[in-house]
Protein backbone atom coordinates (compact mmCIF):
# COMPACT_ATOMS: atom_id res chain seq x y z
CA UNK A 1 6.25 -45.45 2.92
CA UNK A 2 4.06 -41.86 3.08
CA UNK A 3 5.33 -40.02 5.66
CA UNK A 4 2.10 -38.77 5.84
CA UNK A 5 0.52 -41.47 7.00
CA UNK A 6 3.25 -42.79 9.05
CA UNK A 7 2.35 -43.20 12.81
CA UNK A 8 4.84 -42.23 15.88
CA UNK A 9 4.59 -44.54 18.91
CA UNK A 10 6.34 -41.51 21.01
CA UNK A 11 3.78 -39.29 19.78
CA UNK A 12 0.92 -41.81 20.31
CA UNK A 13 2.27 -42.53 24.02
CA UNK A 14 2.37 -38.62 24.45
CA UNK A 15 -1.67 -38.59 23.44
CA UNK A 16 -2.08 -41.96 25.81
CA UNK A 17 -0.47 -39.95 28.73
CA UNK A 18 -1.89 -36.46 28.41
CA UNK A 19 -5.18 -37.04 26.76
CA UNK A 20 -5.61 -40.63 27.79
CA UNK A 21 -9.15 -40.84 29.15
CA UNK A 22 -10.59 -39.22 26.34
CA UNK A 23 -9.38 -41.35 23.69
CA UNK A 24 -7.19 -38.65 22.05
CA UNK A 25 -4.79 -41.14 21.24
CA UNK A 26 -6.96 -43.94 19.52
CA UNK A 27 -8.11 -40.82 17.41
CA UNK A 28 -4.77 -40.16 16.06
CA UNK A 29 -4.37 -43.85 15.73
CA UNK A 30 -7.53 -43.79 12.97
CA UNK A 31 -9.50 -46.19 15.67
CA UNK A 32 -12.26 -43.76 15.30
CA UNK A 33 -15.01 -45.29 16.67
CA UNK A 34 -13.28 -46.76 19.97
CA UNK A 35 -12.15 -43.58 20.58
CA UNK A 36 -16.05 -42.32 20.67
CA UNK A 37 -16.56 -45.04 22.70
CA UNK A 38 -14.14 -44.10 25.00
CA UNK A 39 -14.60 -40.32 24.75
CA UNK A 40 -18.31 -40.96 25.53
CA UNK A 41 -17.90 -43.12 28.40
CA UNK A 42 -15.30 -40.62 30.43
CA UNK A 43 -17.99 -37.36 29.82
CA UNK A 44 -20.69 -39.48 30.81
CA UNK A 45 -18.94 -41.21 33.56
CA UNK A 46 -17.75 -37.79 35.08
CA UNK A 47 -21.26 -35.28 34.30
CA UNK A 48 -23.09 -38.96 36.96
CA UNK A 49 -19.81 -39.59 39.06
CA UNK A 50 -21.45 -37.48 41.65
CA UNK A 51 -24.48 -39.91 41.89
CA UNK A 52 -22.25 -42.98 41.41
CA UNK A 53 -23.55 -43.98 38.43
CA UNK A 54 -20.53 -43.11 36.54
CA UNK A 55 -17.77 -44.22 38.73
CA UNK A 56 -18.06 -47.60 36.96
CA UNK A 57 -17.74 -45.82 33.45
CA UNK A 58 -14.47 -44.46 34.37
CA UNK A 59 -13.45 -47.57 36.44
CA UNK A 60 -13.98 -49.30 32.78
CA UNK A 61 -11.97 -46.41 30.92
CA UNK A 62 -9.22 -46.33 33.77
CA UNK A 63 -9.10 -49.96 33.01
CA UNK A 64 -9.06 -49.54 28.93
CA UNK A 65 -6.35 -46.73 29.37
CA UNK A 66 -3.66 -49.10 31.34
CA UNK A 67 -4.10 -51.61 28.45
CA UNK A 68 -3.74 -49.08 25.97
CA UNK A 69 -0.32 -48.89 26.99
CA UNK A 70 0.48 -51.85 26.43
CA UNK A 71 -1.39 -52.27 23.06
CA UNK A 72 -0.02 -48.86 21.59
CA UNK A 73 3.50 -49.82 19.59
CA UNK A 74 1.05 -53.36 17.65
CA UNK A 75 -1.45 -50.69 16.88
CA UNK A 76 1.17 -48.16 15.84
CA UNK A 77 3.05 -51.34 13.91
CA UNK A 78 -0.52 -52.21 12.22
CA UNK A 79 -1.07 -48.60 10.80
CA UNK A 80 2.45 -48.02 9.56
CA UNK A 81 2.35 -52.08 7.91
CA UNK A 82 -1.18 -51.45 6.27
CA UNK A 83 0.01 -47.91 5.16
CA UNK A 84 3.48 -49.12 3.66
CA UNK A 85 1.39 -51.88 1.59
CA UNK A 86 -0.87 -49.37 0.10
């Protein structure tokens, strides 16, 4: 396996917690575009949360970061499998 291509759950976790909201950790996971998605949907949601419009935006992302936690170590597993076979 390349160690440099090898994935750390801790350090994934660390991204989820700190940096959660804005995806940070799906882009160190190489899910690219859902972490656009998600990245776009927290700065839009907070520039309109003032005129309510975005409250449901980060509702959704609030929502998308709890699962995240639980969804981290199969993604981690998946990158580290694919990455072994190649």
């Amino acid at each position: 396996m390349n160690d440099a291509t090898t994935k750390s759950v801790g350090l994934a976790y660390l991204f989820w917690f700190l940096f959660g909201g804005l995806g940070i950790h799906r882009f160190y996971l190489g899910r690219t575009k859902s972490a656009v998605v998600m990245l776009l949907l927290f700065v839009i949601g907070t520039l309109t949360a003032g005129v309510i419009i975005g409250v449901p935006m980060l509702a959704v992302v609030l929502i998308w970061w709890m699962i995240d936690a639980f969804l981290i170590p199969g993604i981690v597993g998946q990158h580290n499998m694919a990455s072994q076979a190649a």
